[in-house]
C-alpha atoms as a PDB file:
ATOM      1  CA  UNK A   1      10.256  33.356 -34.843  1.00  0.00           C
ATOM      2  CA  UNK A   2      11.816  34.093 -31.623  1.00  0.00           C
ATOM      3  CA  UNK A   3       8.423  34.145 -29.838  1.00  0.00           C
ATOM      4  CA  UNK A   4       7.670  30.608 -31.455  1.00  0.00           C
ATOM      5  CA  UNK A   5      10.756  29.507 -29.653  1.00  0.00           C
ATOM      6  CA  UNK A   6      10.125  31.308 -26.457  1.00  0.00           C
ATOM      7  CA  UNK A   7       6.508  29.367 -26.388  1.00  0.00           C
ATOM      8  CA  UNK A   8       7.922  26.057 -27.241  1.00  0.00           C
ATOM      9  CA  UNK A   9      10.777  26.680 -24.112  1.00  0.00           C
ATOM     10  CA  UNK A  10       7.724  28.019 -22.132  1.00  0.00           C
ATOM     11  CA  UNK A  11       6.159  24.989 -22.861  1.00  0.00           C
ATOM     12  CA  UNK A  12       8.875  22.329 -22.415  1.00  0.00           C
ATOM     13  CA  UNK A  13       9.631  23.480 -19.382  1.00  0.00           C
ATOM     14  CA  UNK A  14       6.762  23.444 -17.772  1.00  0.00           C
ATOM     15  CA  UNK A  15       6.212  19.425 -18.835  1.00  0.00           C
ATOM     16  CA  UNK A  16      10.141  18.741 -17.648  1.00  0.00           C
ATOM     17  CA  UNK A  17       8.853  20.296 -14.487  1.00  0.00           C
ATOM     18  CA  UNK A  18       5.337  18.531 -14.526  1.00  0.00           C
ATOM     19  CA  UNK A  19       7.272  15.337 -15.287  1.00  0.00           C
ATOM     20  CA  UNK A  20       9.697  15.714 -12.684  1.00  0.00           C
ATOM     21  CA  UNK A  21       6.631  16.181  -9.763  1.00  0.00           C
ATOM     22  CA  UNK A  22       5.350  12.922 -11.094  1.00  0.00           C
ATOM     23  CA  UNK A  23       8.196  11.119 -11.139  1.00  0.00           C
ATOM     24  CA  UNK A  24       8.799  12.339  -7.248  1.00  0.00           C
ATOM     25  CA  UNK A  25       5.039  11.418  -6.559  1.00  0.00           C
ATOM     26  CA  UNK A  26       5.885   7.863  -8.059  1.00  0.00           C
ATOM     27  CA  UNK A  27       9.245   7.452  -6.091  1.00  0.00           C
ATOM     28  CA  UNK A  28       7.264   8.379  -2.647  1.00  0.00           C
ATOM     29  CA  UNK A  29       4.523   5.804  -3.452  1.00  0.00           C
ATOM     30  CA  UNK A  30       7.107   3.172  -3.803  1.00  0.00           C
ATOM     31  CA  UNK A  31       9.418   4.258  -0.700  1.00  0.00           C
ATOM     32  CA  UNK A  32       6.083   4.173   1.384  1.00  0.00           C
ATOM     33  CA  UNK A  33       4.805   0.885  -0.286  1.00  0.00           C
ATOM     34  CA  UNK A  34       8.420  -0.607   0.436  1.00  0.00           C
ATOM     35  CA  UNK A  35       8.546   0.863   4.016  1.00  0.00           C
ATOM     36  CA  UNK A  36       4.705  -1.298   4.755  1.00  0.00           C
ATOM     37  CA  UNK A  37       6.396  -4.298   3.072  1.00  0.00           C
ATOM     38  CA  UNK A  38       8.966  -4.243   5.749  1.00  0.00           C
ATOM     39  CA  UNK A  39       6.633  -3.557   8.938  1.00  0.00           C
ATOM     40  CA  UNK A  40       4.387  -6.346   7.097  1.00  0.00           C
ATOM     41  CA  UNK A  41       7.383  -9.031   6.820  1.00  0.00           C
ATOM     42  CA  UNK A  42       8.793  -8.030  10.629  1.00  0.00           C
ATOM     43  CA  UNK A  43       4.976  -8.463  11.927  1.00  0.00           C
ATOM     44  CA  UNK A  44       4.464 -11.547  10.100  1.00  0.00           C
ATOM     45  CA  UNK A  45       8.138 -13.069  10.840  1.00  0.00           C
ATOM     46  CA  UNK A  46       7.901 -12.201  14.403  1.00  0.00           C
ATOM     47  CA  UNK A  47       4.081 -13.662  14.856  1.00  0.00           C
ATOM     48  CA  UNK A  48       4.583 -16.872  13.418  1.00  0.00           C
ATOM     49  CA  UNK A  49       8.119 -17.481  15.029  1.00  0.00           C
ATOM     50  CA  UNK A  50       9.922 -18.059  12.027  1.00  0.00           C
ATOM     51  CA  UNK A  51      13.317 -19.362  12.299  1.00  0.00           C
ATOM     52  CA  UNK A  52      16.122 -17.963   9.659  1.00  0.00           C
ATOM     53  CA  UNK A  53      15.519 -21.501   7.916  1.00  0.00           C
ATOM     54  CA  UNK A  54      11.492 -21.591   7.523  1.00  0.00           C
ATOM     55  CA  UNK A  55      11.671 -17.483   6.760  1.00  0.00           C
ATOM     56  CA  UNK A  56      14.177 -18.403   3.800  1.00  0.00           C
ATOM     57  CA  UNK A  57      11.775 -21.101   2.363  1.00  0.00           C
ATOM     58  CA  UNK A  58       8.374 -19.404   3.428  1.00  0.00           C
ATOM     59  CA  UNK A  59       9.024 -15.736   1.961  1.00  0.00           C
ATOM     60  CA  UNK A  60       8.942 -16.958  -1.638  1.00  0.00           C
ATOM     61  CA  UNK A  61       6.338 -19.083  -1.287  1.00  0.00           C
ATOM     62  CA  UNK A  62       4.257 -16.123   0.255  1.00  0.00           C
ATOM     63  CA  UNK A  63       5.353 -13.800  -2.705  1.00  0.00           C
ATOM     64  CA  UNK A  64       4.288 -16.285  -5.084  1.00  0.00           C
ATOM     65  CA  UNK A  65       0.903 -16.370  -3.754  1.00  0.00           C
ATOM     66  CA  UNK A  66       0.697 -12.815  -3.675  1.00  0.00           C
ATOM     67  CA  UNK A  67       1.281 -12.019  -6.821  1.00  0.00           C
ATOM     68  CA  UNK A  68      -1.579 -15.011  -7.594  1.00  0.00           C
ATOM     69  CA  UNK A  69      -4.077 -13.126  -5.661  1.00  0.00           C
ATOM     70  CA  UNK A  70      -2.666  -9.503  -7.352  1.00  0.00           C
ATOM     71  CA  UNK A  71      -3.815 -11.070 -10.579  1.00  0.00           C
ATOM     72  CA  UNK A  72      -7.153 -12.300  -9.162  1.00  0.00           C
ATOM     73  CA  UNK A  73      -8.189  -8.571  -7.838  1.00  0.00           C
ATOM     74  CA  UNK A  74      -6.889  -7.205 -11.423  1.00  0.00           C
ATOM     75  CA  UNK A  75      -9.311  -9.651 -12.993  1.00  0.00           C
ATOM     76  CA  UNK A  76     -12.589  -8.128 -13.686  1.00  0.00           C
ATOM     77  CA  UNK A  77     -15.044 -10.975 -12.536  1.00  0.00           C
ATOM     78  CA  UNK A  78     -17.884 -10.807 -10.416  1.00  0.00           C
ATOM     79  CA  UNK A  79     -17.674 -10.213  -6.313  1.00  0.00           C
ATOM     80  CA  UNK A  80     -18.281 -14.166  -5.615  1.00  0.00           C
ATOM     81  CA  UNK A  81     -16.798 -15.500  -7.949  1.00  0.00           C
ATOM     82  CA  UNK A  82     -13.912 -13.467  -7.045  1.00  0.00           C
ATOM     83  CA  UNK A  83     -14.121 -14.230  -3.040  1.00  0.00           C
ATOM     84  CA  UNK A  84     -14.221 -18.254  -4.613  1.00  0.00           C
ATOM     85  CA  UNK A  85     -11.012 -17.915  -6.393  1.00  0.00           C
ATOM     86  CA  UNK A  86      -9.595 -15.746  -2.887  1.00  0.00           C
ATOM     87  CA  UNK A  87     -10.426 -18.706  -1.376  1.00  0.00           C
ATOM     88  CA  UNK A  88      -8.794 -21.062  -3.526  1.00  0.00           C
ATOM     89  CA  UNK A  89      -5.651 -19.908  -3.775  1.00  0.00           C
ATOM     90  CA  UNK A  90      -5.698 -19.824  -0.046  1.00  0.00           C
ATOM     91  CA  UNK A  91      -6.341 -23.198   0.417  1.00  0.00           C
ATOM     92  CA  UNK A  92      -3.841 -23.741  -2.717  1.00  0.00           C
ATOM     93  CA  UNK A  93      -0.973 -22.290  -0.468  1.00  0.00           C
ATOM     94  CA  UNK A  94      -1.726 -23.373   2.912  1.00  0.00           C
ATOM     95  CA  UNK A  95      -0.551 -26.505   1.794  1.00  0.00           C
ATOM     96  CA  UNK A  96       2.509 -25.204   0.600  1.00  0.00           C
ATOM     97  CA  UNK A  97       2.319 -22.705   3.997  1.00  0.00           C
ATOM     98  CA  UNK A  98       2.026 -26.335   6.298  1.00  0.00           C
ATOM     99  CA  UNK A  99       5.012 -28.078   4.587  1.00  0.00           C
ATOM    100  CA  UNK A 100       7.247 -25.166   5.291  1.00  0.00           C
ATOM    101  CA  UNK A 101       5.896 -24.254   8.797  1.00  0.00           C
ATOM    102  CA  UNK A 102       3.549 -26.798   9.862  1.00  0.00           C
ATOM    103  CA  UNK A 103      -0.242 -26.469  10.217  1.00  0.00           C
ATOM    104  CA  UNK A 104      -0.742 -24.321  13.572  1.00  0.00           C
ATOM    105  CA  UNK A 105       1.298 -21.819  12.141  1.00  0.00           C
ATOM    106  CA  UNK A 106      -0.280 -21.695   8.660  1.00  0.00           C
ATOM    107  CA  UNK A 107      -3.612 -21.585   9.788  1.00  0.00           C
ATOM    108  CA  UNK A 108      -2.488 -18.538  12.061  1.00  0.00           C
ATOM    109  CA  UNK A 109      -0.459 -17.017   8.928  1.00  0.00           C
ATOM    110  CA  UNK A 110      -3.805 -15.792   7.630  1.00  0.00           C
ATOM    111  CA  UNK A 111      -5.107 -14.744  10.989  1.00  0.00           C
ATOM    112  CA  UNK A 112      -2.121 -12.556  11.515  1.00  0.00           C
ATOM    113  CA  UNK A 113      -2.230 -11.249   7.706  1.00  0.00           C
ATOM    114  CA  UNK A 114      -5.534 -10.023   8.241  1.00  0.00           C
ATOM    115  CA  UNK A 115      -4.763  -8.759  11.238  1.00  0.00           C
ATOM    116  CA  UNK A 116      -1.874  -6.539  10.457  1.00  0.00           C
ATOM    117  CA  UNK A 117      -3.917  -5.443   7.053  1.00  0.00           C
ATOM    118  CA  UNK A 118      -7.004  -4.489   9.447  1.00  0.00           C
ATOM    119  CA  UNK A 119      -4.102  -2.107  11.677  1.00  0.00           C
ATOM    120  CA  UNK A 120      -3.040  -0.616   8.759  1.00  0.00           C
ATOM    121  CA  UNK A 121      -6.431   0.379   7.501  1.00  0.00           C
ATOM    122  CA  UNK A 122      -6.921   1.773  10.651  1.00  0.00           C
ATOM    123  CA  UNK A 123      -3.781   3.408  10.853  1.00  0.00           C
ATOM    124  CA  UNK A 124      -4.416   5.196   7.295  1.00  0.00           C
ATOM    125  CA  UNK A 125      -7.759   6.029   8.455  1.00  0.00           C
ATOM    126  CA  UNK A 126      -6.520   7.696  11.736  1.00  0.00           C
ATOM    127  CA  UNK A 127      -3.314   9.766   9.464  1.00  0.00           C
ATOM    128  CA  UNK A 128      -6.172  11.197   7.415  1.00  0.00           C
ATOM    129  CA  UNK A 129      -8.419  12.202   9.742  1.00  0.00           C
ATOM    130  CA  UNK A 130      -5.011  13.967  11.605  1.00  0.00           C
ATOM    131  CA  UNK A 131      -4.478  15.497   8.334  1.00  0.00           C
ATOM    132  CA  UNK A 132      -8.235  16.475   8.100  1.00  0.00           C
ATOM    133  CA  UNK A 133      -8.505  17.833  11.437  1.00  0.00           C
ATOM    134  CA  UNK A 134      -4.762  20.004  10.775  1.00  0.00           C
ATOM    135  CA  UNK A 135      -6.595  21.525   7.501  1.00  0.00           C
ATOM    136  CA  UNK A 136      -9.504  22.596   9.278  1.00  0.00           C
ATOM    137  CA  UNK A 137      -8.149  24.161  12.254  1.00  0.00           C
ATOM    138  CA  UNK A 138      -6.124  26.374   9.511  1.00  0.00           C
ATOM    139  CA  UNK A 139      -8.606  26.881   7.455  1.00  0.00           C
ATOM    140  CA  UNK A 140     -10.479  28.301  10.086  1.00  0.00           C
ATOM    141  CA  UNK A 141      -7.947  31.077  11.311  1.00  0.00           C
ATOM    142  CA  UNK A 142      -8.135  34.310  11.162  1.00  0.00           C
ATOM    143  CA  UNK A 143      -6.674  36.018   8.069  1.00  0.00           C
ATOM    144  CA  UNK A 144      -3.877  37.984   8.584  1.00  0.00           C
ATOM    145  CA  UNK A 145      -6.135  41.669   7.760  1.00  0.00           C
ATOM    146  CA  UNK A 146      -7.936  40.538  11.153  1.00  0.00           C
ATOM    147  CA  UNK A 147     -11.262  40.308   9.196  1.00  0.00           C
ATOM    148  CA  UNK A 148     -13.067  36.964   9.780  1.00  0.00           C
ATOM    149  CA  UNK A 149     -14.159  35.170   6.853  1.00  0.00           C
ATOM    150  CA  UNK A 150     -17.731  33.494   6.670  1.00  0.00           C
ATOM    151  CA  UNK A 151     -17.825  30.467   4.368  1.00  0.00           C
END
């Protein structure tokens, strides 16, 4: 009986502790995802010069129309038909876009978006490769008996 219960604390334990990594994993994700959200807004407010007013009417708007094109890239439809829909909710909310900041400014709204997602692609693409280029340099040390190791 008492080993039953030492295997079920064995066991519970090691799920609390799984559980708990998760849970940290899932809490980084979001602190990193709200940390781009921020860079994203500041890029966005400072490129189209929004005033305090047009900011407070063009922010909802804009997370309105993200959240339409979240739900077209959940969708499982084919690759055109899912550029045409893109497409039309983009022309959907630069009206919306051209009330709120006029029509200079909208059309350079998606310029700039794709812009800043483009630098943060490349961004990403350069932290990996720093991280790839860390691992292999240490991976590629000497071990600490002085024998070399041949992969």
């Amino acid at each position: 009986m008492k080993k039953i219960i030492l295997y079920i604390s064995v066991v519970f334990a090691a799920f609390t502790t799984s559980a708990q990594a998760v849970s940290e994993d899932v809490q980084v994700n979001q602190k990193k995802e709200e940390k781009i959200k921020a860079l994203y807004i500041a890029y966005i407010s400072q490129q189209l010069s929004l005033t305090p007013t047009e900011a407070e009417k063009f922010w909802p708007a804009h997370t309105q129309y993200e959240a339409d094109l979240r739900a077209i890239n959940k969708g499982e439809i084919n690759e055109l038909d899912r550029q045409q829909a893109v497409l039309n909710v983009k022309k959907k909310y630069q009206n919306n876009f051209n009330k709120i900041i006029g029509n200079e400014r909208s059309n350079n709204f998606y310029r700039q978006d794709a812009e800043f997602r483009k630098k943060l692609v490349d961004r990403l693409k350069q932290m990996r490769q720093q991280s790839n280029n860390t691992n292999n340099i240490n991976n590629h040390r000497a071990p600490k008996n002085g024998r070399l190791r041949i992969q």
